[in-house]
N, C-alpha and C. Protein backbone atom coordinates (compact mmCIF):
# COMPACT_ATOMS: atom_id res chain seq x y z
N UNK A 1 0.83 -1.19 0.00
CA UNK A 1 0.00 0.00 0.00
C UNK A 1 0.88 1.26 0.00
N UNK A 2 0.35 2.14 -0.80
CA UNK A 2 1.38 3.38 -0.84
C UNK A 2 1.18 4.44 0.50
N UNK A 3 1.90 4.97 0.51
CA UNK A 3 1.74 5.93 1.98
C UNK A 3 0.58 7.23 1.63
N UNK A 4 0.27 7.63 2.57
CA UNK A 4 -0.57 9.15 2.39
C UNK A 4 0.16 10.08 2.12
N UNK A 5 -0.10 10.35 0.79
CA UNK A 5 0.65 11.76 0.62
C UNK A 5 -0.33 13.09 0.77
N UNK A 6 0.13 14.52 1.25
CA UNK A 6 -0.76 14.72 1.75
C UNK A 6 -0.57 16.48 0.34
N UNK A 7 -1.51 16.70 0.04
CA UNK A 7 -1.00 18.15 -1.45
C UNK A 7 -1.85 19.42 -0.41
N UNK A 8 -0.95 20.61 -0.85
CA UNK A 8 -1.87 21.93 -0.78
C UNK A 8 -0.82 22.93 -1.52
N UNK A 9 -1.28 23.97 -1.48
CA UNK A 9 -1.05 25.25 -2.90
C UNK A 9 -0.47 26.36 -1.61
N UNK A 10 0.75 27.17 -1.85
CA UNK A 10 1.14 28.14 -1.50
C UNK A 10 1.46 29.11 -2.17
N UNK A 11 0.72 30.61 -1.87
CA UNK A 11 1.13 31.36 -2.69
C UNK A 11 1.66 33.00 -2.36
N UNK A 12 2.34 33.72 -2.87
CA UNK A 12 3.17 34.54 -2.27
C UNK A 12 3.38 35.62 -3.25
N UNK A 13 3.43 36.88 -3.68
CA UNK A 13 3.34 37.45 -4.64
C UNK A 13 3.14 37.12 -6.02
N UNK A 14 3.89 36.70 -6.86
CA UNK A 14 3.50 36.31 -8.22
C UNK A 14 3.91 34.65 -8.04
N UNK A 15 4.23 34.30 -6.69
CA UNK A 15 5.01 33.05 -7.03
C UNK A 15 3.80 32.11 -6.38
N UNK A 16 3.73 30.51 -6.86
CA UNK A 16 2.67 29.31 -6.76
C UNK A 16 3.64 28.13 -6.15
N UNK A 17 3.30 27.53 -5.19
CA UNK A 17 3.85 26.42 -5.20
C UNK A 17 3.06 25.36 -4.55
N UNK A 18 3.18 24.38 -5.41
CA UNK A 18 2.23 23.47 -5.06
C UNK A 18 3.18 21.76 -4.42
N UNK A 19 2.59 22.12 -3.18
CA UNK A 19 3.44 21.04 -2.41
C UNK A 19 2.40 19.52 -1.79
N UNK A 20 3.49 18.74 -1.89
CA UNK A 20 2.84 17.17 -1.59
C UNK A 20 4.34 16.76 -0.32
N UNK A 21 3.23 16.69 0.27
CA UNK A 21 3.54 15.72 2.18
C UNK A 21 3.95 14.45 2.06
N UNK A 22 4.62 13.69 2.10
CA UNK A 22 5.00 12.06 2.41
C UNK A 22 5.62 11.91 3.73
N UNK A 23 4.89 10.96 4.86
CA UNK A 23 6.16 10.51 5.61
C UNK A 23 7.30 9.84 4.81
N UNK A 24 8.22 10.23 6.07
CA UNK A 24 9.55 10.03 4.75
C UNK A 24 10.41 10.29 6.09
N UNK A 25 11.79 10.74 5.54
CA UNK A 25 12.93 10.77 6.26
C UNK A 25 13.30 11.97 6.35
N UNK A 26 12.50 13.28 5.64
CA UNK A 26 12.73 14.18 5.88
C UNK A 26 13.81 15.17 4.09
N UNK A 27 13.67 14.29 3.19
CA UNK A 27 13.61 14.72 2.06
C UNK A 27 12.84 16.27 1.81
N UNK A 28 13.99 17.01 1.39
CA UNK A 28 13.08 18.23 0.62
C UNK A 28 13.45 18.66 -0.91
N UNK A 29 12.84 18.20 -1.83
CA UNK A 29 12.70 18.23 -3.31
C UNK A 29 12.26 19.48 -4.00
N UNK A 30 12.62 20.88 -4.05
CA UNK A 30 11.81 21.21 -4.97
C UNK A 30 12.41 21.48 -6.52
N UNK A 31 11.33 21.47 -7.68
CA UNK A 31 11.74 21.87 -9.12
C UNK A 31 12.61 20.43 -9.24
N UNK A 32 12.56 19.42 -8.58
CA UNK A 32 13.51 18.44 -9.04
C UNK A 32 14.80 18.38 -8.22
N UNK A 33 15.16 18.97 -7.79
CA UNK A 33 16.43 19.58 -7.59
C UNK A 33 16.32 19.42 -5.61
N UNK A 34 17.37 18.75 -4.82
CA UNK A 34 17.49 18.89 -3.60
C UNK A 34 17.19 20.87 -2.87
N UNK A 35 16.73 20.80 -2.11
CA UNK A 35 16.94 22.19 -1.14
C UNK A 35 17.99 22.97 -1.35
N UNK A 36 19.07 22.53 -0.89
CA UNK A 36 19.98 23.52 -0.65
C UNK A 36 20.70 23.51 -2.32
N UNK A 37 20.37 22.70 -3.62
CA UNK A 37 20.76 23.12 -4.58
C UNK A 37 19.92 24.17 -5.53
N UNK A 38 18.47 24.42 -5.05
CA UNK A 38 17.66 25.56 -5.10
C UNK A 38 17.92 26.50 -4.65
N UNK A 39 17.50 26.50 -3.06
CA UNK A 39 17.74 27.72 -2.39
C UNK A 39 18.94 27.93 -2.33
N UNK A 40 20.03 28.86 -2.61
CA UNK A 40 21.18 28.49 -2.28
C UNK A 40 21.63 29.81 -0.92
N UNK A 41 20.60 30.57 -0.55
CA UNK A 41 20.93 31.52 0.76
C UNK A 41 20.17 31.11 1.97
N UNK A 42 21.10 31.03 2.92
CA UNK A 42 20.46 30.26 4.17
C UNK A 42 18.81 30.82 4.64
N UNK A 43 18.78 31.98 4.55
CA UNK A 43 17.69 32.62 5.06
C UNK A 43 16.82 32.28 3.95
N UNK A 44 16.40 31.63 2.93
CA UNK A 44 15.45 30.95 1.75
C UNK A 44 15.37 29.43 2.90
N UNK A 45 16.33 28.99 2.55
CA UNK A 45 16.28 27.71 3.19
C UNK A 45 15.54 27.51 4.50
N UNK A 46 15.96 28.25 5.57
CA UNK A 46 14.95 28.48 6.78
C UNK A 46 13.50 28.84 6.49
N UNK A 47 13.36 29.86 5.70
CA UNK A 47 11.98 30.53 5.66
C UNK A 47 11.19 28.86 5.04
N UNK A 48 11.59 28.36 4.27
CA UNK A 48 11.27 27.04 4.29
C UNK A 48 11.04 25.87 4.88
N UNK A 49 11.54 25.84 6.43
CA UNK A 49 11.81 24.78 7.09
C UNK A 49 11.15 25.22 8.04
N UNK A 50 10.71 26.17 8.27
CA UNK A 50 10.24 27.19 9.07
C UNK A 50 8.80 26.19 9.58
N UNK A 51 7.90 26.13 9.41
CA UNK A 51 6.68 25.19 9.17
C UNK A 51 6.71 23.62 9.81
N UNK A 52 8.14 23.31 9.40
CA UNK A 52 8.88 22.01 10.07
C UNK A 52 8.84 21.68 11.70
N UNK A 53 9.68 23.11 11.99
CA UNK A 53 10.54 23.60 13.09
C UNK A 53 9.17 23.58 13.80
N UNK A 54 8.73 24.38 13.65
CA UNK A 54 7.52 24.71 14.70
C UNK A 54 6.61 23.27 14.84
N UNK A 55 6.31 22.40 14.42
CA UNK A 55 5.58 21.15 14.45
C UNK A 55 6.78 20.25 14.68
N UNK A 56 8.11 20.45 15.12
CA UNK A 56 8.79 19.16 15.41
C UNK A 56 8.66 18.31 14.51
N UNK A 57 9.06 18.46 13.17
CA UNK A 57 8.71 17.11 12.31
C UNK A 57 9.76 16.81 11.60
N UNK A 58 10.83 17.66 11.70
CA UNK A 58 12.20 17.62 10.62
C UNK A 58 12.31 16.50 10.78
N UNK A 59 12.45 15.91 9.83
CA UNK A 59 13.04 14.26 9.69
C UNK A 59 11.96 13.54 9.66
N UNK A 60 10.65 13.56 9.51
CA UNK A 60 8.99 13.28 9.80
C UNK A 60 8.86 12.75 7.84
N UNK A 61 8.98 14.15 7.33
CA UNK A 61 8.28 13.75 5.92
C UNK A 61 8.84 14.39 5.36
N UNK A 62 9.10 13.88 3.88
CA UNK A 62 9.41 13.88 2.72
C UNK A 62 8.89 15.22 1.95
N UNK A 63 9.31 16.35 1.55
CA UNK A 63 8.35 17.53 0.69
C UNK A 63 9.37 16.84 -0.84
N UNK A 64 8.00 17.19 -1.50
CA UNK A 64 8.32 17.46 -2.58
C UNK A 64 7.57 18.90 -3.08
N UNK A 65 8.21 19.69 -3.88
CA UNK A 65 7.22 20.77 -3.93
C UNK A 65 7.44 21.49 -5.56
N UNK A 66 6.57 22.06 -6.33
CA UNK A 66 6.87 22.21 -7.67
C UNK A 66 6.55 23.69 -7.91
N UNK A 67 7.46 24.85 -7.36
CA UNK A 67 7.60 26.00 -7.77
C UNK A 67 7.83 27.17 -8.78
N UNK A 68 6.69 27.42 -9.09
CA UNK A 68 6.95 28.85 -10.53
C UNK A 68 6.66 29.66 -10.39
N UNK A 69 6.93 31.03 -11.30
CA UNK A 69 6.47 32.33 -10.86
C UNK A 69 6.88 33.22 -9.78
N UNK A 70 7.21 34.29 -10.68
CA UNK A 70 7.82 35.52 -9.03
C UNK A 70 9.37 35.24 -9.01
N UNK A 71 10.05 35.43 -7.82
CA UNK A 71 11.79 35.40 -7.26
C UNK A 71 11.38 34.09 -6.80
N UNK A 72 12.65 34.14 -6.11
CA UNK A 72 13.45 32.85 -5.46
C UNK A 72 12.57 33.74 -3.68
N UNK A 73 12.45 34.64 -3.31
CA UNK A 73 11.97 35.21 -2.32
C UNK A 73 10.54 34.70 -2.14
N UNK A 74 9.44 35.28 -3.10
CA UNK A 74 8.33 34.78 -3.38
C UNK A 74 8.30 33.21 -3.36
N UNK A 75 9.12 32.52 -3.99
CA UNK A 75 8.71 30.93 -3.68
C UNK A 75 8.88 30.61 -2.87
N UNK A 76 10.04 31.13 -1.89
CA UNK A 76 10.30 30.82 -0.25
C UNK A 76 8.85 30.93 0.65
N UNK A 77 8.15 31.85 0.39
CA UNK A 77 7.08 31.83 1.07
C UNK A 77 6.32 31.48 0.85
N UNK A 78 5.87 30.83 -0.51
CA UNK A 78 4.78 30.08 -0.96
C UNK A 78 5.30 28.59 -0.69
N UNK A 79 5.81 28.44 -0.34
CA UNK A 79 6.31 26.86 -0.35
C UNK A 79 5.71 26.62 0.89
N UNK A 80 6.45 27.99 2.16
CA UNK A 80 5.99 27.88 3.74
C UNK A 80 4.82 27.42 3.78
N UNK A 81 3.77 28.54 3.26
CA UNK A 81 2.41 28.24 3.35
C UNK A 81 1.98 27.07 2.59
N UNK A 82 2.70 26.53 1.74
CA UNK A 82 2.21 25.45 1.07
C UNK A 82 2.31 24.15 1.92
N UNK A 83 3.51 24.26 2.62
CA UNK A 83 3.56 22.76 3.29
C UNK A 83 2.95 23.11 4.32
N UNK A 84 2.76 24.45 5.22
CA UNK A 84 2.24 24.52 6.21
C UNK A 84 0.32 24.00 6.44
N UNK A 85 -0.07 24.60 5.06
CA UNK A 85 -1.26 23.99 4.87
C UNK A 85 -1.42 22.53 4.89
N UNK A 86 -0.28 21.92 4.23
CA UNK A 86 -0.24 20.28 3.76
C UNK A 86 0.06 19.81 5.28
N UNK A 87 0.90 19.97 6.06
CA UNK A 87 1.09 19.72 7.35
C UNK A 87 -0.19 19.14 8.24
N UNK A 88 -1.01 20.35 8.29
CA UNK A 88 -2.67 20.42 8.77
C UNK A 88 -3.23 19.10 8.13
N UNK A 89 -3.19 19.28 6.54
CA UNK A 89 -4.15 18.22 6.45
C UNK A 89 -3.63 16.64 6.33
N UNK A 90 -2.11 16.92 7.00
CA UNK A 90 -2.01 15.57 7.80
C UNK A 90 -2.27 14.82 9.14
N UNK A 91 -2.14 16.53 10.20
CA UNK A 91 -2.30 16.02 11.31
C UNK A 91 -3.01 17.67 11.62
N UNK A 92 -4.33 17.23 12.46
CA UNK A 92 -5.06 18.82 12.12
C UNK A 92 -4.50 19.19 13.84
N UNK A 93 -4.00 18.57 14.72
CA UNK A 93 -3.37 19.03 15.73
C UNK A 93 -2.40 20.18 15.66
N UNK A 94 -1.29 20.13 14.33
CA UNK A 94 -0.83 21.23 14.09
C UNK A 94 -0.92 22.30 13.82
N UNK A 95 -2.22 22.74 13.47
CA UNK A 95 -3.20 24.11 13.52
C UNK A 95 -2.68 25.18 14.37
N UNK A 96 -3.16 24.63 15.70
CA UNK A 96 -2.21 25.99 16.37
C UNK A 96 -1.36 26.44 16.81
N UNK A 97 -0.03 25.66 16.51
CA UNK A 97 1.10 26.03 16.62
C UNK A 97 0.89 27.10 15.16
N UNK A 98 0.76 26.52 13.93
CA UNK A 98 0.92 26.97 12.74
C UNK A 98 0.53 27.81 12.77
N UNK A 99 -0.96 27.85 13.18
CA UNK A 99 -1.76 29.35 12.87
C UNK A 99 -0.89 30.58 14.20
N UNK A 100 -0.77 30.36 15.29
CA UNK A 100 0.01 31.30 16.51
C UNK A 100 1.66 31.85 15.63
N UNK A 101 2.23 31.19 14.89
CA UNK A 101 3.27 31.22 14.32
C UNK A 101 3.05 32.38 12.98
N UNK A 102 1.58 32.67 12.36
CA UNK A 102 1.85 33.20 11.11
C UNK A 102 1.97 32.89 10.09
N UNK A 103 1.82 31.35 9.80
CA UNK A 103 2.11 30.72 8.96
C UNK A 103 1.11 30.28 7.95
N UNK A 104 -0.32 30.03 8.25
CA UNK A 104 -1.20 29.93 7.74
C UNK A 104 -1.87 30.99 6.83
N UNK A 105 -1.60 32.41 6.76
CA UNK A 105 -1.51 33.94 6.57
C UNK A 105 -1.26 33.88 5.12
N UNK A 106 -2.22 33.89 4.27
CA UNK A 106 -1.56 34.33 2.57
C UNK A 106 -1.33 35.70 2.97
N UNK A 107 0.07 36.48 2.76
CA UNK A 107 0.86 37.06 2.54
C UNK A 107 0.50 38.20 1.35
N UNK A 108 -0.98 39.00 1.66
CA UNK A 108 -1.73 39.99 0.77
C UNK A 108 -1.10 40.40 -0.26
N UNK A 109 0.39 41.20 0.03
CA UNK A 109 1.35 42.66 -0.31
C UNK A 109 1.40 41.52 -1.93
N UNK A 110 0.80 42.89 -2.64
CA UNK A 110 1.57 42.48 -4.70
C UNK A 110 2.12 44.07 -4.60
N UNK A 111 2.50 43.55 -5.84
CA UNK A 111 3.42 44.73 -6.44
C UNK A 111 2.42 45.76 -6.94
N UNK A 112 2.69 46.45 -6.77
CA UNK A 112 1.44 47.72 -7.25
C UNK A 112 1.94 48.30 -8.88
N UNK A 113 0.59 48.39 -9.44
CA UNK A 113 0.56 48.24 -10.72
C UNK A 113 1.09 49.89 -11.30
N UNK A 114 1.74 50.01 -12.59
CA UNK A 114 2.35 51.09 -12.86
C UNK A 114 1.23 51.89 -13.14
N UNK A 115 1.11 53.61 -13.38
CA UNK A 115 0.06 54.64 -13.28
C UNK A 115 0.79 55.03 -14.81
N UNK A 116 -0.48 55.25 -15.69
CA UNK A 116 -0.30 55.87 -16.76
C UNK A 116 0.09 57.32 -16.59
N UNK A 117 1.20 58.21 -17.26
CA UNK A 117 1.02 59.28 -17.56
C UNK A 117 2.96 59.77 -16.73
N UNK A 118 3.20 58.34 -16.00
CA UNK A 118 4.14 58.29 -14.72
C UNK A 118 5.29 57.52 -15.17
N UNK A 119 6.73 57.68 -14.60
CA UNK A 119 7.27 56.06 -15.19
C UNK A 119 7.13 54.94 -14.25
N UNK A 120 6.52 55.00 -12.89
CA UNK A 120 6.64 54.07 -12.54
C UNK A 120 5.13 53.85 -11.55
N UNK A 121 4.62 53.16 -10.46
CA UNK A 121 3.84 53.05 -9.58
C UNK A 121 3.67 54.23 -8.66
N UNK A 122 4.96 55.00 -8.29
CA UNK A 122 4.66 55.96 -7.32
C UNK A 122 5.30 57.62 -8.01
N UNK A 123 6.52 56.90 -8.58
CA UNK A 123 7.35 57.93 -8.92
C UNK A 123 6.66 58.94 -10.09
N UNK A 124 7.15 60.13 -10.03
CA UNK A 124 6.58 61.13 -11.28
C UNK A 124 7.53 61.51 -11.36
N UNK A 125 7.46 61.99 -13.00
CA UNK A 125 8.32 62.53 -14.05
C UNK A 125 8.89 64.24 -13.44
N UNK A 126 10.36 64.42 -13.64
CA UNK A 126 10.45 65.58 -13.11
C UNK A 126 9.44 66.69 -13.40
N UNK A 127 9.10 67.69 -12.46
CA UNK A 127 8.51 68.74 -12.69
C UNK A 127 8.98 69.78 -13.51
N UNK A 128 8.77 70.90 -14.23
CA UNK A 128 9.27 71.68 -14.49
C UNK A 128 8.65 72.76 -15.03
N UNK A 129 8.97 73.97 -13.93
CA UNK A 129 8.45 75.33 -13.80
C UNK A 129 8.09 75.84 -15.22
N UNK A 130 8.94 75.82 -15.94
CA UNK A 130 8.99 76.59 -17.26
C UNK A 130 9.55 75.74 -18.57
């Protein structure tokens, strides 16, 4: 019999990541590619494990996770929320650590869209008197 794998969707400015739960040994897969040959700055890597840490499970289960769209920043946090969701719907005890932690939180802030007439979202074109 195959094990329960457990899926949910994280998402973070322009970035999606859609992650699947396995008990396991503590494997983290994403894009194919081991963790630390993705993320390659420690603070990516944590913001990732982050979800782990707080539920005591490092070494528990297996992520695999399949990330596009946005930075390497943006997928860091869609991944969080992605396994953090998948976490829950393995063991719904982890709820409130997760939820007290922040973790459960889609992460509102997009990029604000550019203003016609401007070069950019906020900035305006120099002024000039004469």
């Amino acid at each position: 019999m195959k094990a329960a794998t457990y899926q949910a969707v994280g998402r973070r400015k322009e970035a999606i990541a859609r992650v699947r739960v396995t008990p396991g040994e503590g494997k983290i897969v994403v894009n194919k590619k081991p963790l630390l040959d993705f993320f390659k700055r420690d603070t990516l890597r944590m913001i990732v494990e982050q979800p782990l840490e707080v539920t005591e499970t490092i070494g528990k289960y297996d992520i695999s996770a399949n990330v596009g769209g946005g930075g390497l920043s943006g997928m860091a946090g869609a991944m969080r929320l992605g396994i953090a969701r998948a976490l829950i719907e393995a063991d719904e005890s982890y709820r409130p650590k997760l939820k007290e932690a922040g973790f459960l939180t889609r992460d509102p802030r997009m990029k604000e869209r550019k203003k016609y007439g401007q070069p950019g979202a906020r900035k305006r074109f120099q002024f000039s008197k004469r």
